[in-house]
N, C-alpha and C. Protein backbone atom coordinates (compact mmCIF):
# COMPACT_ATOMS: atom_id res chain seq x y z
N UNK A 1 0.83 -1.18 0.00
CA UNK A 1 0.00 0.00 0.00
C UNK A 1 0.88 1.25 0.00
N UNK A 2 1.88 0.95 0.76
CA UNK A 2 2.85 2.61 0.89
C UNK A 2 3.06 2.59 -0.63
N UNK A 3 3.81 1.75 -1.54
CA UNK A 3 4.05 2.09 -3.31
C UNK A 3 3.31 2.75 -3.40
N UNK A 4 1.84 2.08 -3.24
CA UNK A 4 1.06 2.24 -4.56
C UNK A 4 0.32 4.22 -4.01
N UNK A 5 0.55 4.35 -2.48
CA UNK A 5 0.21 5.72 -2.24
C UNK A 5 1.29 6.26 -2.95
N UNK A 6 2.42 6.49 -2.67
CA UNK A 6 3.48 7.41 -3.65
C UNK A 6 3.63 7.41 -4.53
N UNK A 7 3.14 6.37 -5.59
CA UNK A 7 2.97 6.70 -7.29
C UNK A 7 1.66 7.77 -7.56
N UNK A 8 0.97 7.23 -6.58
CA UNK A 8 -0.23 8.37 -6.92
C UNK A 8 -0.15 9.45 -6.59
N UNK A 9 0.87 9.49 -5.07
CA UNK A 9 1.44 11.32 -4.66
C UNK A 9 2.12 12.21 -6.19
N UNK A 10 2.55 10.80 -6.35
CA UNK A 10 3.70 11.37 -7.75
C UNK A 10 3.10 11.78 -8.91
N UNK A 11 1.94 11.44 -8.82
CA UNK A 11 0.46 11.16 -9.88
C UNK A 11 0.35 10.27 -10.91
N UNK A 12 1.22 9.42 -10.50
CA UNK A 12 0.95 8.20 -11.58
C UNK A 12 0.27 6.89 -11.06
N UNK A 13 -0.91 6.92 -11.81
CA UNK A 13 -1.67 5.83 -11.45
C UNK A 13 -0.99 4.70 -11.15
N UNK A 14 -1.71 3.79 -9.44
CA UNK A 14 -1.33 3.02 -9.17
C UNK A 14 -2.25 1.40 -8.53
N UNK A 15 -2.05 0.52 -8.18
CA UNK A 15 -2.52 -0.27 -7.70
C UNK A 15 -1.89 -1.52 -7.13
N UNK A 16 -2.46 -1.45 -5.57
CA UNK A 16 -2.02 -2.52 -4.81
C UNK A 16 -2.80 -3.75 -5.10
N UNK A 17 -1.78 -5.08 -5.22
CA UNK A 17 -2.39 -6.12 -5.39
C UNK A 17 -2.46 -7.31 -4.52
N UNK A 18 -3.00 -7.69 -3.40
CA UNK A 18 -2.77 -8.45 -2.39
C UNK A 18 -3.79 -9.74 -2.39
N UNK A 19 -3.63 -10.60 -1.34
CA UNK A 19 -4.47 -11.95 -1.15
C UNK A 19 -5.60 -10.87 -0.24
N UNK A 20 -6.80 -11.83 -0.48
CA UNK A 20 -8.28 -11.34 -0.56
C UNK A 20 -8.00 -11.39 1.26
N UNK A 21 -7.37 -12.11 2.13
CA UNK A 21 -7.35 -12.58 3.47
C UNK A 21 -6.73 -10.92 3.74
N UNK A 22 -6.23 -10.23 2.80
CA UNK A 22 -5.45 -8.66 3.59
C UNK A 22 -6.50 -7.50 3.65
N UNK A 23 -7.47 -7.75 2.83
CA UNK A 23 -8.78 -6.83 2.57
C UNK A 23 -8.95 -5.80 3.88
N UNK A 24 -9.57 -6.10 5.13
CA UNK A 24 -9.16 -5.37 5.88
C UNK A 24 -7.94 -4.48 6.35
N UNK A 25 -6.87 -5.20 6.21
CA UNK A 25 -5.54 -4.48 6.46
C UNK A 25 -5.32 -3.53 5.62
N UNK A 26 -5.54 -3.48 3.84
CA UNK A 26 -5.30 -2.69 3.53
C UNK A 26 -6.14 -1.86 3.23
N UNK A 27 -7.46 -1.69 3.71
CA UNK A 27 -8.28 -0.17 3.71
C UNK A 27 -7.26 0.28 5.58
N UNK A 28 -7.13 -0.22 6.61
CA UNK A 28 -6.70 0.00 7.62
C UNK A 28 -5.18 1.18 6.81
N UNK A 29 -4.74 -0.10 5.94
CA UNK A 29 -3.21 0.50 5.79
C UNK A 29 -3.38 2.55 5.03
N UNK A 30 -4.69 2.09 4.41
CA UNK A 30 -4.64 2.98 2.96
C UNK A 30 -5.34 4.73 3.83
N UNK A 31 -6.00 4.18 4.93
CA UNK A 31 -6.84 5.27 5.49
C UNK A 31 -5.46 5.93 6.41
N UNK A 32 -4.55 4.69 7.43
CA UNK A 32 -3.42 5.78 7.76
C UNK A 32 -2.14 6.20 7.13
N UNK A 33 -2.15 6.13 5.98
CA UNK A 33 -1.51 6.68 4.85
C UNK A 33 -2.44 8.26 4.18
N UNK A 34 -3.46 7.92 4.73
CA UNK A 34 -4.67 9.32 4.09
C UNK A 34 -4.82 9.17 2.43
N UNK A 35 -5.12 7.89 2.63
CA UNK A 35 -5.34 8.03 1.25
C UNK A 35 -6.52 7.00 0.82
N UNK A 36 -7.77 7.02 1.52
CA UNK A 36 -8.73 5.91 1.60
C UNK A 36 -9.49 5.51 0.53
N UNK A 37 -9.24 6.13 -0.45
CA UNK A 37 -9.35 5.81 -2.17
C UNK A 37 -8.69 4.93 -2.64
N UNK A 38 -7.05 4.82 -2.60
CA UNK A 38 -6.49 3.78 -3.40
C UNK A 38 -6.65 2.51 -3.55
N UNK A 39 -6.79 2.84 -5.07
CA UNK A 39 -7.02 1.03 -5.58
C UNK A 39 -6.33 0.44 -5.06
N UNK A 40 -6.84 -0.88 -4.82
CA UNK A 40 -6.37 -1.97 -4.28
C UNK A 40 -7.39 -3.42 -5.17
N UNK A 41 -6.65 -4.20 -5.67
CA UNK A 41 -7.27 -5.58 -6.37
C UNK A 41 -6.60 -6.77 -5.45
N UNK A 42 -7.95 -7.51 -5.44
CA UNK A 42 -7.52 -9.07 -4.49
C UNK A 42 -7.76 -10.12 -5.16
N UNK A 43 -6.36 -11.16 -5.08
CA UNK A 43 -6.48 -12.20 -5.63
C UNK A 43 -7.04 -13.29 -4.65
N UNK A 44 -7.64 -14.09 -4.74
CA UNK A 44 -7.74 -15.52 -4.27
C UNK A 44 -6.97 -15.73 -3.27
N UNK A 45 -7.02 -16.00 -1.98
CA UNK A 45 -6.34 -16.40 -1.09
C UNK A 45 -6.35 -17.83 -0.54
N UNK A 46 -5.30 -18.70 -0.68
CA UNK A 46 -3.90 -18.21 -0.50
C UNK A 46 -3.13 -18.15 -1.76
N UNK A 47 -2.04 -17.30 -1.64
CA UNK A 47 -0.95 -17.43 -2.81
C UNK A 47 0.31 -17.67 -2.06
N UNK A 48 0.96 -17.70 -0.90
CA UNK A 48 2.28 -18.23 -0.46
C UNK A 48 2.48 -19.49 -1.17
N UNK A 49 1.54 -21.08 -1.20
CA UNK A 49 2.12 -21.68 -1.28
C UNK A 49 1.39 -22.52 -2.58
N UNK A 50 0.87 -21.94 -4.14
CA UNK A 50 0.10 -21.45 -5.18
C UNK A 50 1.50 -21.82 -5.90
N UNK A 51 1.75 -22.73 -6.68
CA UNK A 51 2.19 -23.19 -7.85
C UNK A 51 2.38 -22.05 -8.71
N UNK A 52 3.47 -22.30 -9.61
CA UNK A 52 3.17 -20.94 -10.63
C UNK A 52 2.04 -21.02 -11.43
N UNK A 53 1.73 -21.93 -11.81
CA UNK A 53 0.37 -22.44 -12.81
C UNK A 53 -0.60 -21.87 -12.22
N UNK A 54 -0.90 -22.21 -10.68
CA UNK A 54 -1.67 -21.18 -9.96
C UNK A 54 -1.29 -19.70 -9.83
N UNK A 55 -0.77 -19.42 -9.79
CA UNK A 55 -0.42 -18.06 -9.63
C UNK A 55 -0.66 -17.23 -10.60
N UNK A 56 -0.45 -18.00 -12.12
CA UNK A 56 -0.53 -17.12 -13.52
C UNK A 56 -2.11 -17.74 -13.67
N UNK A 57 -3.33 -18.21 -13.19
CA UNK A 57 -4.21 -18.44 -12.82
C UNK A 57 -4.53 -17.36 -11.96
N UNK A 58 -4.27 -17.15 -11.15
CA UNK A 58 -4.89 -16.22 -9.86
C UNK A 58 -4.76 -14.66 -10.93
N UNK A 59 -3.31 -14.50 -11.54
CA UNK A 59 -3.29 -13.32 -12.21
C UNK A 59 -4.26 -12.89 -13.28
N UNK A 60 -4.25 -14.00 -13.99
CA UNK A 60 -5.69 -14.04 -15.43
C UNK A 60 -6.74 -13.41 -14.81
N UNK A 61 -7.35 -14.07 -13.50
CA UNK A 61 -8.58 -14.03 -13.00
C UNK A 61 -8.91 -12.18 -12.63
N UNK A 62 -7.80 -11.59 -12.37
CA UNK A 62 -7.93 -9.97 -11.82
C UNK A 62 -7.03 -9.14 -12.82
N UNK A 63 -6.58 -9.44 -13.94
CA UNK A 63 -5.90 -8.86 -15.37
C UNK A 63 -6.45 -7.75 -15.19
N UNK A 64 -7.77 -7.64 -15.61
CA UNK A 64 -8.92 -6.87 -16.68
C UNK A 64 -9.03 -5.69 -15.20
N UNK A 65 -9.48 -6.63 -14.27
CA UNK A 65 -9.87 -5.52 -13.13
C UNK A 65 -9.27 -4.51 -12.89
N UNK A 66 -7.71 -5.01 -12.84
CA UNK A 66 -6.44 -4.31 -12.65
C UNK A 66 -6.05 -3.02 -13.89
N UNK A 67 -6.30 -3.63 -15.28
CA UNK A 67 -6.39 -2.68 -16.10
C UNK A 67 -7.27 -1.12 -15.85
N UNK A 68 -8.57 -1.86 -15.58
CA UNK A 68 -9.93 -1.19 -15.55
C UNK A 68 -9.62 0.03 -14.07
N UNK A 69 -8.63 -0.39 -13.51
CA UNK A 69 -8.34 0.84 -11.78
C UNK A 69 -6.87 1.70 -12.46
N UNK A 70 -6.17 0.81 -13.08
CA UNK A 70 -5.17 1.77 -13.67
C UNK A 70 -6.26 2.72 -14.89
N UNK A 71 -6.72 2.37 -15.41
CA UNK A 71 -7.45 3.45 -16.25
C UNK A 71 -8.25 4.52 -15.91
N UNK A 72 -9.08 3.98 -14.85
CA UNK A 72 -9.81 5.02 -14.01
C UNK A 72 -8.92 6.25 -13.17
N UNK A 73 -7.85 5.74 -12.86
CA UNK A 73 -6.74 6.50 -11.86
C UNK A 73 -6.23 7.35 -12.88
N UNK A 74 -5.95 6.86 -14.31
CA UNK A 74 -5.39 7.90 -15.18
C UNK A 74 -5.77 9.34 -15.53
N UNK A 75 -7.18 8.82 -15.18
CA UNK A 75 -8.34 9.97 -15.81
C UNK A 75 -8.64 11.29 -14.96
N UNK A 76 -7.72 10.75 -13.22
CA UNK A 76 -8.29 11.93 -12.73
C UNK A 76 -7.14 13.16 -12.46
């Protein structure tokens, strides 16, 4: 969450990508950073111990989403 706030301080669209199990933590993380907007996309949890096959699986599944928050972030 700290990256993805300082690309956006910097103004370049950003997005945090974490396991769905951090969901809480990172609105927690993103609100004391002051920044309770930033995108954030969740994959499938777990990924520690996710095969690469899984993993480039878990990525397919949130591609588009991930595109779709970098595009929106561009615009403002």
């Amino acid at each position: 969450m700290h990256d993805t706030v300082w690309f956006e301080i910097q103004g370049i669209p950003a997005v945090s990508i974490a396991s769905s199990e951090f969901k809480d933590a990172a609105a927690t993380q993103a609100k004391a950073l002051g920044m309770t907007d930033a995108r954030c996309v969740f994959v499938q949890h777990p990924i520690q111990d996710a095969t690469d096959a899984e993993m480039r699986q878990k990525a397919e599944q949130v591609v588009d989403e991930v595109i779709a928050a970098l595009i929106k972030g561009s615009s403002n």
